[in-house]
Protein backbone atom coordinates (compact mmCIF):
# COMPACT_ATOMS: atom_id res chain seq x y z
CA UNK A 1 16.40 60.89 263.54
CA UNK A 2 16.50 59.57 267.24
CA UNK A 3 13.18 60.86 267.89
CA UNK A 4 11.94 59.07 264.72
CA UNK A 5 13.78 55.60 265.75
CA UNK A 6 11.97 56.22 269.28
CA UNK A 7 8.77 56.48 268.18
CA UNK A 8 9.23 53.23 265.90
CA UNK A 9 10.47 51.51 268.80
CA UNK A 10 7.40 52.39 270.69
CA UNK A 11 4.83 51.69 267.80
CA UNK A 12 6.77 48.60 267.55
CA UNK A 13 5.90 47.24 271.07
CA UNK A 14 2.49 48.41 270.75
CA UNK A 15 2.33 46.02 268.03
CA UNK A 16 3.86 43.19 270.04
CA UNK A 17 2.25 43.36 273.12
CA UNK A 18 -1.11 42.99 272.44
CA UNK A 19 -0.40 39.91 270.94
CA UNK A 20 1.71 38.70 273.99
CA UNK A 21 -0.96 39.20 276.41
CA UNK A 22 -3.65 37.93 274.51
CA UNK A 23 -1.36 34.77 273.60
CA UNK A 24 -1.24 34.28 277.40
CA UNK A 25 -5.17 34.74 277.96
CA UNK A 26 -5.50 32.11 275.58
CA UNK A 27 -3.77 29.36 277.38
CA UNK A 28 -5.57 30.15 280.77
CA UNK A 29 -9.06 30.54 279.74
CA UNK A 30 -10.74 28.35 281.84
CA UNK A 31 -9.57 27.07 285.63
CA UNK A 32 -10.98 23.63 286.34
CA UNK A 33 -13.57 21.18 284.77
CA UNK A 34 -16.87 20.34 286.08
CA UNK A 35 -17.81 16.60 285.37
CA UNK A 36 -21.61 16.05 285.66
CA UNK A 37 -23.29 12.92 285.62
CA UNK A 38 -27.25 12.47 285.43
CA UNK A 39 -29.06 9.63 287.22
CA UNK A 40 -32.16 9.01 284.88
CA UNK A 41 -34.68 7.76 287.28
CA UNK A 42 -34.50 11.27 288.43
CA UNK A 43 -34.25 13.09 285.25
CA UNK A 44 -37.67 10.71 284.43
CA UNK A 45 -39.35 10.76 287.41
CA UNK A 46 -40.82 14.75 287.40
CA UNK A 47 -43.60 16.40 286.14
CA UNK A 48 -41.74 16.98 282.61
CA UNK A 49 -40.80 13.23 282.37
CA UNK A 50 -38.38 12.03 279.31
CA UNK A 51 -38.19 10.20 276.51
CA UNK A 52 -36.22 7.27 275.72
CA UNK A 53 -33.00 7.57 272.85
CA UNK A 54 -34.18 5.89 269.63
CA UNK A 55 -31.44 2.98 270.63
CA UNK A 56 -33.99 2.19 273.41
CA UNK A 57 -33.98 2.38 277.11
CA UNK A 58 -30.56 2.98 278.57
CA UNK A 59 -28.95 1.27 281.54
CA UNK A 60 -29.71 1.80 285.27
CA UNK A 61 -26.54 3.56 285.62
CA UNK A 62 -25.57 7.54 285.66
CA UNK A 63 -25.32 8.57 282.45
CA UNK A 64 -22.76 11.99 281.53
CA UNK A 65 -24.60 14.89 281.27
CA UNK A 66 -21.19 17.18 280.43
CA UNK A 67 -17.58 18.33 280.83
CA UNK A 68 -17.67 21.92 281.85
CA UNK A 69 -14.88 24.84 281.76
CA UNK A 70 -15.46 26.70 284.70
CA UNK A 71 -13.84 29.32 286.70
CA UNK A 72 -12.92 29.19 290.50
CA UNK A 73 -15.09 32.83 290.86
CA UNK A 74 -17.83 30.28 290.00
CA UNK A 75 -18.82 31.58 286.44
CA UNK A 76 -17.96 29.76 283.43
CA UNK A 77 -17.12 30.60 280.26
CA UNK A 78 -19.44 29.18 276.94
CA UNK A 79 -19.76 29.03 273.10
CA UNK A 80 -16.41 30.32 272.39
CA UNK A 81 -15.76 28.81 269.13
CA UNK A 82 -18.11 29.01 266.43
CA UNK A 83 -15.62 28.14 263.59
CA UNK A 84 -15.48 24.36 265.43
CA UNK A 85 -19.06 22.84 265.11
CA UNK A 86 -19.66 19.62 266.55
CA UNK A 87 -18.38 17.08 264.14
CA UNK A 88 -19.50 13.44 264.10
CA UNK A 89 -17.19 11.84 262.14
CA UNK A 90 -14.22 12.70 264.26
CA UNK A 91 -15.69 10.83 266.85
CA UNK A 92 -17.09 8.38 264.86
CA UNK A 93 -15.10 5.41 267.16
CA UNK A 94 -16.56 6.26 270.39
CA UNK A 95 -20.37 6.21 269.46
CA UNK A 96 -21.11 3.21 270.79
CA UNK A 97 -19.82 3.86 273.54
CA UNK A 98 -21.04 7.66 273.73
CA UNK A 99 -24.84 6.25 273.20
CA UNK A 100 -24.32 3.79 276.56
CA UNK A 101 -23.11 5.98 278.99
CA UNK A 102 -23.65 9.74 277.26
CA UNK A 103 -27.50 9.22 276.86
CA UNK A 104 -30.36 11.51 275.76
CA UNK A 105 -33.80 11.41 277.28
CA UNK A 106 -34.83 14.45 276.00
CA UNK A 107 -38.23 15.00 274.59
CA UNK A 108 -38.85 14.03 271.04
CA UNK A 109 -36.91 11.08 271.56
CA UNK A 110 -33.38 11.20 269.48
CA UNK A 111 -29.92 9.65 268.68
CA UNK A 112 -27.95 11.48 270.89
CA UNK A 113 -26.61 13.69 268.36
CA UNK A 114 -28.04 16.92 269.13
CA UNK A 115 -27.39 16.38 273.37
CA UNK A 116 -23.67 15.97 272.08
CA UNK A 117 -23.43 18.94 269.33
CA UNK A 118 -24.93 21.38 272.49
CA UNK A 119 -22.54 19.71 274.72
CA UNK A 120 -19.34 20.17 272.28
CA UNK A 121 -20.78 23.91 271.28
CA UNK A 122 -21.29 25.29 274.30
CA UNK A 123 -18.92 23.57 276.75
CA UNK A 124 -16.61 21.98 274.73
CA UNK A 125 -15.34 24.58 272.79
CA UNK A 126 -14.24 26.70 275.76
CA UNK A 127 -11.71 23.63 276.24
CA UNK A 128 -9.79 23.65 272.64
CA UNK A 129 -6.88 25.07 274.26
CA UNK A 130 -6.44 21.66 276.52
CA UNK A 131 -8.24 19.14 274.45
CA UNK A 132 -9.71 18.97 270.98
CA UNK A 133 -13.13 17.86 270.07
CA UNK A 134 -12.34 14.04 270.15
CA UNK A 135 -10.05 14.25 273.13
CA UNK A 136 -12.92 16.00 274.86
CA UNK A 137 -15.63 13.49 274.34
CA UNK A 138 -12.91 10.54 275.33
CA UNK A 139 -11.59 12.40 278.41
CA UNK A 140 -15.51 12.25 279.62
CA UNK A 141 -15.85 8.45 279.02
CA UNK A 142 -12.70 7.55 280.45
CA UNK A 143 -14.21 10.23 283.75
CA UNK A 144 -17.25 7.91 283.78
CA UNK A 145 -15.47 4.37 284.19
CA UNK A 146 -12.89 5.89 286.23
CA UNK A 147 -15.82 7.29 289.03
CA UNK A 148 -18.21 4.52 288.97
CA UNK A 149 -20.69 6.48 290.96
CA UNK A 150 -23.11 3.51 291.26
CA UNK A 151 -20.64 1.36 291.96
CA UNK A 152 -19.90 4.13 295.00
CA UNK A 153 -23.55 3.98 296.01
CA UNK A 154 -24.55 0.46 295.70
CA UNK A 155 -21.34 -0.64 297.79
CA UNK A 156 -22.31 1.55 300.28
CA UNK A 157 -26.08 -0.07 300.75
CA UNK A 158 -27.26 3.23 298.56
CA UNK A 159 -29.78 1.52 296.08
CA UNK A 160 -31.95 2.98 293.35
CA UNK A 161 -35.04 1.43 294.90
CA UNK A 162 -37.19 4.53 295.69
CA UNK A 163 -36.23 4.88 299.38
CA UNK A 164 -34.72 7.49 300.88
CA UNK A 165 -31.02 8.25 302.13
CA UNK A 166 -29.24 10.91 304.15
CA UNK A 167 -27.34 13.36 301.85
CA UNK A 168 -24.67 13.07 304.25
CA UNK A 169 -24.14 9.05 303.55
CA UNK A 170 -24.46 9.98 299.55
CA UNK A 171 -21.60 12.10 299.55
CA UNK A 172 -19.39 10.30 302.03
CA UNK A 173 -19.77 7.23 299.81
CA UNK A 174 -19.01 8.71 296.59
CA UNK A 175 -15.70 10.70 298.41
CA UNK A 176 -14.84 6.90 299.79
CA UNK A 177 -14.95 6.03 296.34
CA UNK A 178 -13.43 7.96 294.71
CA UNK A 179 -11.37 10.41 297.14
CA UNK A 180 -12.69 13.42 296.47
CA UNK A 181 -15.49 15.69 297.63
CA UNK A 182 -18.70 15.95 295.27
CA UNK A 183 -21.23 18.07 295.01
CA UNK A 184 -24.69 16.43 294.68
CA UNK A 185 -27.92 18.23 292.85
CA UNK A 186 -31.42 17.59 293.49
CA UNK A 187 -34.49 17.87 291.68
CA UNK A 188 -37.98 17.01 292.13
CA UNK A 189 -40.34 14.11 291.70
CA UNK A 190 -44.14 14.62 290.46
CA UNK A 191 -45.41 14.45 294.21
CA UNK A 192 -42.71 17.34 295.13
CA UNK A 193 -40.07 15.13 297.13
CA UNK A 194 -35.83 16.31 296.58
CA UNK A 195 -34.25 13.29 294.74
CA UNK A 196 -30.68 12.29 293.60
CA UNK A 197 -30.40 13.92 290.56
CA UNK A 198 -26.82 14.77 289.54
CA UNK A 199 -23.20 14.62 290.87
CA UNK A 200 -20.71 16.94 290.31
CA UNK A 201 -16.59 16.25 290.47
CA UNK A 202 -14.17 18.49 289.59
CA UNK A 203 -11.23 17.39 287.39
CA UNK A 204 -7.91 19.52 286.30
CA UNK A 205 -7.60 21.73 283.52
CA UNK A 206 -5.71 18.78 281.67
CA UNK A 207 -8.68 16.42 281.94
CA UNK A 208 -6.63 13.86 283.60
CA UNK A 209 -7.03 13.52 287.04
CA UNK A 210 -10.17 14.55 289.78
CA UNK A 211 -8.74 17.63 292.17
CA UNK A 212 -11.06 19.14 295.25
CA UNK A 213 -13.82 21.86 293.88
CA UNK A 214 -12.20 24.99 294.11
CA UNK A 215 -16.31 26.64 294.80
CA UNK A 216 -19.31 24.58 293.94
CA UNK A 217 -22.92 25.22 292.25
CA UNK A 218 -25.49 26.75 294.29
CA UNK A 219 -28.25 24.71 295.09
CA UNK A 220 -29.29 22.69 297.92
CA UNK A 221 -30.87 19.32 298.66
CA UNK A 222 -32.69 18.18 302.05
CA UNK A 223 -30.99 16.26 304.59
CA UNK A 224 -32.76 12.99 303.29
CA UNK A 225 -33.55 12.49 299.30
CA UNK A 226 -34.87 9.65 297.37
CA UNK A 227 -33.17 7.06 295.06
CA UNK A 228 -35.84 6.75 292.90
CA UNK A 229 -35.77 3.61 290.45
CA UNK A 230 -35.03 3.39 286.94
């Protein structure tokens, strides 16, 4: 009879402990968030160019391209909820605002809804555990007042007006700014030149607050690297 109680006990916490430990991978699945905004002269001004959304042209301003899960080894986790779909109607009060600063100027040209359904599918899911689908969109729009990145720029004498600037003064203004380090991503025009093209700032796993990248994309840009106009 002992021997049989033993072995239950054991079964028992084979059981249990599965659960435990996965119960604890789920509440740590991701480390920090990268949020990445898009300037659009840049993301226009290449050999693929863009199309405008079907609102019309969008502002000269950065527009969000995402909020990203990542981890601090550098990789990142993605699509990991297919029971969640993106869902219009639960976000059906920031739309407006989505279509102003979360742009699409992706070829056909489109309402923004199928930028945003990628965004929440493949990125946004890997967040439920923090944030649910319209917390994740509003944590993003609140990032994007909060950072003013051409507010940064334009303060600094950094203007969209096709001339060139050190990456050095880029970054320093935007850390000024805001107080913490970015990471800036170039891309390149039709004639081949590196151009502003998106900034990178890393905010906690709540979505509240910016923190210093624990690692940063690879990537480089030259020392100097056009503004180019929008």
């Amino acid at each position: 009879m002992k021997i049989l109680l033993a072995s239950l006990c054991v079964i028992s916490l084979l059981v249990i402990l599965p659960s435990v430990f996965t119960a604890s991978s789920s509440s740590e699945d991701f480390d920090f968030f990268y949020f990445v905004q898009q300037w659009p002269g840049s993301y226009c001004d290449t050999q693929k160019k863009c199309c405008y959304p079907t609102s019309g042209k969008p502002a000269a301003d950065f527009g969000i391209h995402g909020l990203w899960p990542n981890y601090k080894d550098g990789t990142y986790p993605s699509n990991c909820d297919d029971t969640k779909p993106f869902d219009k109607s639960t976000i059906s009060d920031l739309i407006t605002s989505m279509k102003k600063s979360w742009p699409t100027l992706a070829c056909p040209s489109g309402s923004g809804d199928a930028f945003w359904e990628h965004e929440w599918e493949k990125h946004g899911t890997c967040s439920e555990s923090v944030i649910d689908q319209h917390e994740y969109f509003q944590t993003a729009l609140n990032l994007k007042q909060k950072t003013d990145l051409l507010g940064a720029l334009t303060k600094a004498g950094i203007n969209p007006d096709g001339n060139s600037y050190s990456l050095e003064s880029i970054r320093d203004s935007i850390k000024e700014s805001t107080g913490f380090t970015p990471w800036v991503e170039c891309n390149r025009d039709e004639s081949g030149n590196s151009q502003l093209y998106q900034v990178y700032l890393c905010v906690d796993r709540s979505g509240s607050g910016l923190i210093e990248c624990p690692v940063f994309p690879h990537g480089k840009c030259g020392d100097e690297i056009e503004f180019p106009s929008f």
